[in-house]
N, C-alpha and C. Protein backbone atom coordinates (compact mmCIF):
# COMPACT_ATOMS: atom_id res chain seq x y z
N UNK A 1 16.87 73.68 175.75
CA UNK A 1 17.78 74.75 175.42
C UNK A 1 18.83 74.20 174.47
N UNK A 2 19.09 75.14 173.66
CA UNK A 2 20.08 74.62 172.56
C UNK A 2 21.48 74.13 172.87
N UNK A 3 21.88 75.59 173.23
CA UNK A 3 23.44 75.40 174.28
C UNK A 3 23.34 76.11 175.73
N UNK A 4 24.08 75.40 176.50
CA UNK A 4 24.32 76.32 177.28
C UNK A 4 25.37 77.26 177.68
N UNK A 5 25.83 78.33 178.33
CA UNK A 5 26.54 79.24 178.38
C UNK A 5 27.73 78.66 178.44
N UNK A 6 28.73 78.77 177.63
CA UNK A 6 30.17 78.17 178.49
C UNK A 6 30.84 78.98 178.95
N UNK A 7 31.16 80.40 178.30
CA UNK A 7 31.89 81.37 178.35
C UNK A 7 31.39 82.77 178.67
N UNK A 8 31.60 83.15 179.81
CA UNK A 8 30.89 84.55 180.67
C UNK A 8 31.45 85.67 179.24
N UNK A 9 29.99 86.74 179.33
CA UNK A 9 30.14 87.29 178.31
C UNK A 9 30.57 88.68 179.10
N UNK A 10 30.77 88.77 180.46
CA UNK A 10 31.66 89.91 180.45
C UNK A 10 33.10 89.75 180.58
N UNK A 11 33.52 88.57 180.95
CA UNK A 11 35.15 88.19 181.07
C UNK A 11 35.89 87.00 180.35
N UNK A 12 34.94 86.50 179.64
CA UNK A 12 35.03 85.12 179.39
C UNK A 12 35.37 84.16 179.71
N UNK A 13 35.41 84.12 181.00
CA UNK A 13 35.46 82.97 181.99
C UNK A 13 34.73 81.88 181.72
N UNK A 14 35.20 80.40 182.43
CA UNK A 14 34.20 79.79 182.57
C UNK A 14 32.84 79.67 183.22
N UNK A 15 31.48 79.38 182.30
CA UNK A 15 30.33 79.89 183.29
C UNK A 15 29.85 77.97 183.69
N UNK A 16 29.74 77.87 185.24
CA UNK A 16 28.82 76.97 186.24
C UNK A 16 27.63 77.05 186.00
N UNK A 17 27.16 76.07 185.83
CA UNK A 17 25.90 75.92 185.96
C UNK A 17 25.40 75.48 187.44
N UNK A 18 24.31 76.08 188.08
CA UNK A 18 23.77 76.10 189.34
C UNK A 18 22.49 76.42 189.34
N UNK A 19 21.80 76.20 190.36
CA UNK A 19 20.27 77.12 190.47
C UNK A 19 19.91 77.80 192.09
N UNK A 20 18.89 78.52 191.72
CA UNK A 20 18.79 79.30 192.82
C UNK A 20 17.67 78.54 193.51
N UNK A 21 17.25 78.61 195.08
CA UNK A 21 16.39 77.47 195.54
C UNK A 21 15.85 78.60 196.27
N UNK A 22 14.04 78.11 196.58
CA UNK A 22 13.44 79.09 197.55
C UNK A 22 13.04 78.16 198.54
N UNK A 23 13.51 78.84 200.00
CA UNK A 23 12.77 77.89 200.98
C UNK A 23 11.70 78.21 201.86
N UNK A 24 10.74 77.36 201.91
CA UNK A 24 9.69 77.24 202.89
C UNK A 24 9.57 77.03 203.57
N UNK A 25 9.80 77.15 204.91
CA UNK A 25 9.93 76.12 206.57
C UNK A 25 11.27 75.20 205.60
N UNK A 26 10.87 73.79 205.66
CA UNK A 26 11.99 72.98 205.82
C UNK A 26 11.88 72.46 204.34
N UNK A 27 10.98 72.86 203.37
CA UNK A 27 11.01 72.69 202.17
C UNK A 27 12.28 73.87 201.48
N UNK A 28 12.88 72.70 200.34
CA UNK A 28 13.87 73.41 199.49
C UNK A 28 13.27 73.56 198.01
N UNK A 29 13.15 74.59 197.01
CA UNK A 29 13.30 74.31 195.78
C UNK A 29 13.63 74.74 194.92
N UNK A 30 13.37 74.90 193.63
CA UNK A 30 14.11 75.08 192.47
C UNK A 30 13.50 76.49 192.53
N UNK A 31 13.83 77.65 192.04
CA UNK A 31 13.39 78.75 191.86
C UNK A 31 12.52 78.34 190.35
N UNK A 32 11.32 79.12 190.25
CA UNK A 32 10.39 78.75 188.82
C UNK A 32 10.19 80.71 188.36
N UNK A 33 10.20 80.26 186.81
CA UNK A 33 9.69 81.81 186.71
C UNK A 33 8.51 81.53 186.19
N UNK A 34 7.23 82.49 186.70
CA UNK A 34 6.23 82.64 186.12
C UNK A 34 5.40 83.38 185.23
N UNK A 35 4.96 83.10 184.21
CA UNK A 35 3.88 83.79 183.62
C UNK A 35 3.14 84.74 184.04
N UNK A 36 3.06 86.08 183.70
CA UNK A 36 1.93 87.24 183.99
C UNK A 36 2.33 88.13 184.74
N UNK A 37 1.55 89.05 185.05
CA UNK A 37 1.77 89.56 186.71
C UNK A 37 1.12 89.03 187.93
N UNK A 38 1.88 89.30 188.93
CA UNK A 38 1.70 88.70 190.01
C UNK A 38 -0.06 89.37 190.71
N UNK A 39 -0.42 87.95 191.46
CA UNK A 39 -1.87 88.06 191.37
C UNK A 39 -1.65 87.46 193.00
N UNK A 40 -2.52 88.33 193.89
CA UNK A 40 -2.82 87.83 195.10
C UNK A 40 -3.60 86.90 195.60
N UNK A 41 -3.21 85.86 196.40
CA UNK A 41 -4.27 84.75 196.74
C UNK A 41 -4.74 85.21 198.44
N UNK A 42 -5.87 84.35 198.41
CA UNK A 42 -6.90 84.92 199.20
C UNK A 42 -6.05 84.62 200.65
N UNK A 43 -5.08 83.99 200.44
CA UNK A 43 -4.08 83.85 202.40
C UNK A 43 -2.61 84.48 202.16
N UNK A 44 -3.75 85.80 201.51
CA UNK A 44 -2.41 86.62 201.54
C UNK A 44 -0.70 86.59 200.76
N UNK A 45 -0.50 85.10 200.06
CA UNK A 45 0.57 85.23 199.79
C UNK A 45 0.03 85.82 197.67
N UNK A 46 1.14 84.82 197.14
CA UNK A 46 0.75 85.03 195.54
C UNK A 46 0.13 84.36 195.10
N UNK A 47 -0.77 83.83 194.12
CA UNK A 47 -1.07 82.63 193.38
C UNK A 47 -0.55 82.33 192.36
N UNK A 48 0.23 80.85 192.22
CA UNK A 48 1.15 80.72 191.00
C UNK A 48 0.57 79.36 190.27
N UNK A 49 -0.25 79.42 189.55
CA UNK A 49 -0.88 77.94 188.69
C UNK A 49 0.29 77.53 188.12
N UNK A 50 -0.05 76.43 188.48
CA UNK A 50 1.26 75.13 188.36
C UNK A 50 1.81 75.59 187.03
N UNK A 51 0.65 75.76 186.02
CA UNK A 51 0.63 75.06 184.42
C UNK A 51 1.86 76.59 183.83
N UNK A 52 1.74 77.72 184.54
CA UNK A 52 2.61 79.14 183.99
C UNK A 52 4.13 78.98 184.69
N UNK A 53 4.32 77.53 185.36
CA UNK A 53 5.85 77.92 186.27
C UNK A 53 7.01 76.99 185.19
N UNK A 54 8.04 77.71 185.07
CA UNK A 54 9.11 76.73 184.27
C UNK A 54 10.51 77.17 185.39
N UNK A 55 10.78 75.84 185.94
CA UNK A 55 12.27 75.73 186.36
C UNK A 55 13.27 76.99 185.79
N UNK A 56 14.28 77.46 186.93
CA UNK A 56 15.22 78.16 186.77
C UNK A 56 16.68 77.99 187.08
N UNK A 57 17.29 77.85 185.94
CA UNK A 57 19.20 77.45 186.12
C UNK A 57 19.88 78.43 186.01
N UNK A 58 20.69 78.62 186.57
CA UNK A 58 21.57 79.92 186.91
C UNK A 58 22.75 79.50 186.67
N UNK A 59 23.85 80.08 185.98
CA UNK A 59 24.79 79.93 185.64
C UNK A 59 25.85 81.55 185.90
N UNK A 60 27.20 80.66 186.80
CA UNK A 60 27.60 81.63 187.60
C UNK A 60 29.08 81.85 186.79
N UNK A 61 29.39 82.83 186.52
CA UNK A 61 31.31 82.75 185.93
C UNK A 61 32.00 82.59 187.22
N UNK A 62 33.05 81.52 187.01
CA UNK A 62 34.09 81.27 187.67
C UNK A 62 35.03 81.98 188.20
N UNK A 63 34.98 83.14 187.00
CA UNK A 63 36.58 84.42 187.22
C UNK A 63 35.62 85.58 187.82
N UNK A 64 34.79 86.24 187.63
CA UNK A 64 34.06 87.69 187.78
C UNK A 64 32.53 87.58 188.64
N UNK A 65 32.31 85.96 188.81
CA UNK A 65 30.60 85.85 189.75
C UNK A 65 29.34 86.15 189.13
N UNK A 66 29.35 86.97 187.65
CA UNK A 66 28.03 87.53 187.08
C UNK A 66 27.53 86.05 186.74
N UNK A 67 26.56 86.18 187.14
CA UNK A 67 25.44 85.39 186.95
C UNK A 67 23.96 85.47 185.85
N UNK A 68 23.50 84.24 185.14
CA UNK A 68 23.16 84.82 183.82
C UNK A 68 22.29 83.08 184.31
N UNK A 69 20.80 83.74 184.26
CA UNK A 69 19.47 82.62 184.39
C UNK A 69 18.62 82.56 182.91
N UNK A 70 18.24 81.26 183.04
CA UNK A 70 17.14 80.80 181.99
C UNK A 70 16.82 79.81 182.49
N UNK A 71 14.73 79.92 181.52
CA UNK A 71 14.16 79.07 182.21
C UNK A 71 13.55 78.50 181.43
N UNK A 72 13.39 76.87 181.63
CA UNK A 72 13.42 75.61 180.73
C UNK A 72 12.90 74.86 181.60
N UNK A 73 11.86 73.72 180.87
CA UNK A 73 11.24 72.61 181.60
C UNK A 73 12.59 71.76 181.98
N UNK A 74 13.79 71.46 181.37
CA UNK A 74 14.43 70.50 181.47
C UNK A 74 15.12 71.31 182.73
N UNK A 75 15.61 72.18 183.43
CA UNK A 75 15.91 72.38 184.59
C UNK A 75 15.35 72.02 185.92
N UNK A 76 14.02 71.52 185.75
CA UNK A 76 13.43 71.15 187.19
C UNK A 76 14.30 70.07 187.80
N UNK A 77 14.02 70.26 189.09
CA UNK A 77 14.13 68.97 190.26
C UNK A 77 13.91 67.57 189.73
N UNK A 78 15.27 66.66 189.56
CA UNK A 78 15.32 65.51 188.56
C UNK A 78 15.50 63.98 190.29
């Protein structure tokens, strides 16, 4: 990513950078967005091929809370 957000574009606050995490039993992780529409796997949940998922960073304003995501290989779990 080129830049990232500094300044919330509804208040111009300062914007945090953070991410959103999904958990599994006792697994934590990075939220990923995927490619396509969503496609059912055969145990019932979704199927998500590795190769369509890119990391998700969330960036929160300091003064107002709006929150504003993009998704980039360089956001994964480091």
């Amino acid at each position: 990513m080129s830049a990232e957000p500094t300044r919330c574009s509804k208040c111009k606050a300062e914007m945090v950078r953070g991410f959103l995490f999904e958990s599994e039993g006792p697994k934590r992780m990075v939220s990923t967005w995927v490619e396509g529409a969503p496609k059912k796997s055969w145990l019932g949940g979704t199927k998500v091929p590795k190769e369509t998922c890119i990391p998700v960073a969330t960036f929160r304003c300091s003064g107002c809370g709006f929150l504003e995501s993009y998704a980039q290989p360089e956001f994964g779990a480091q």
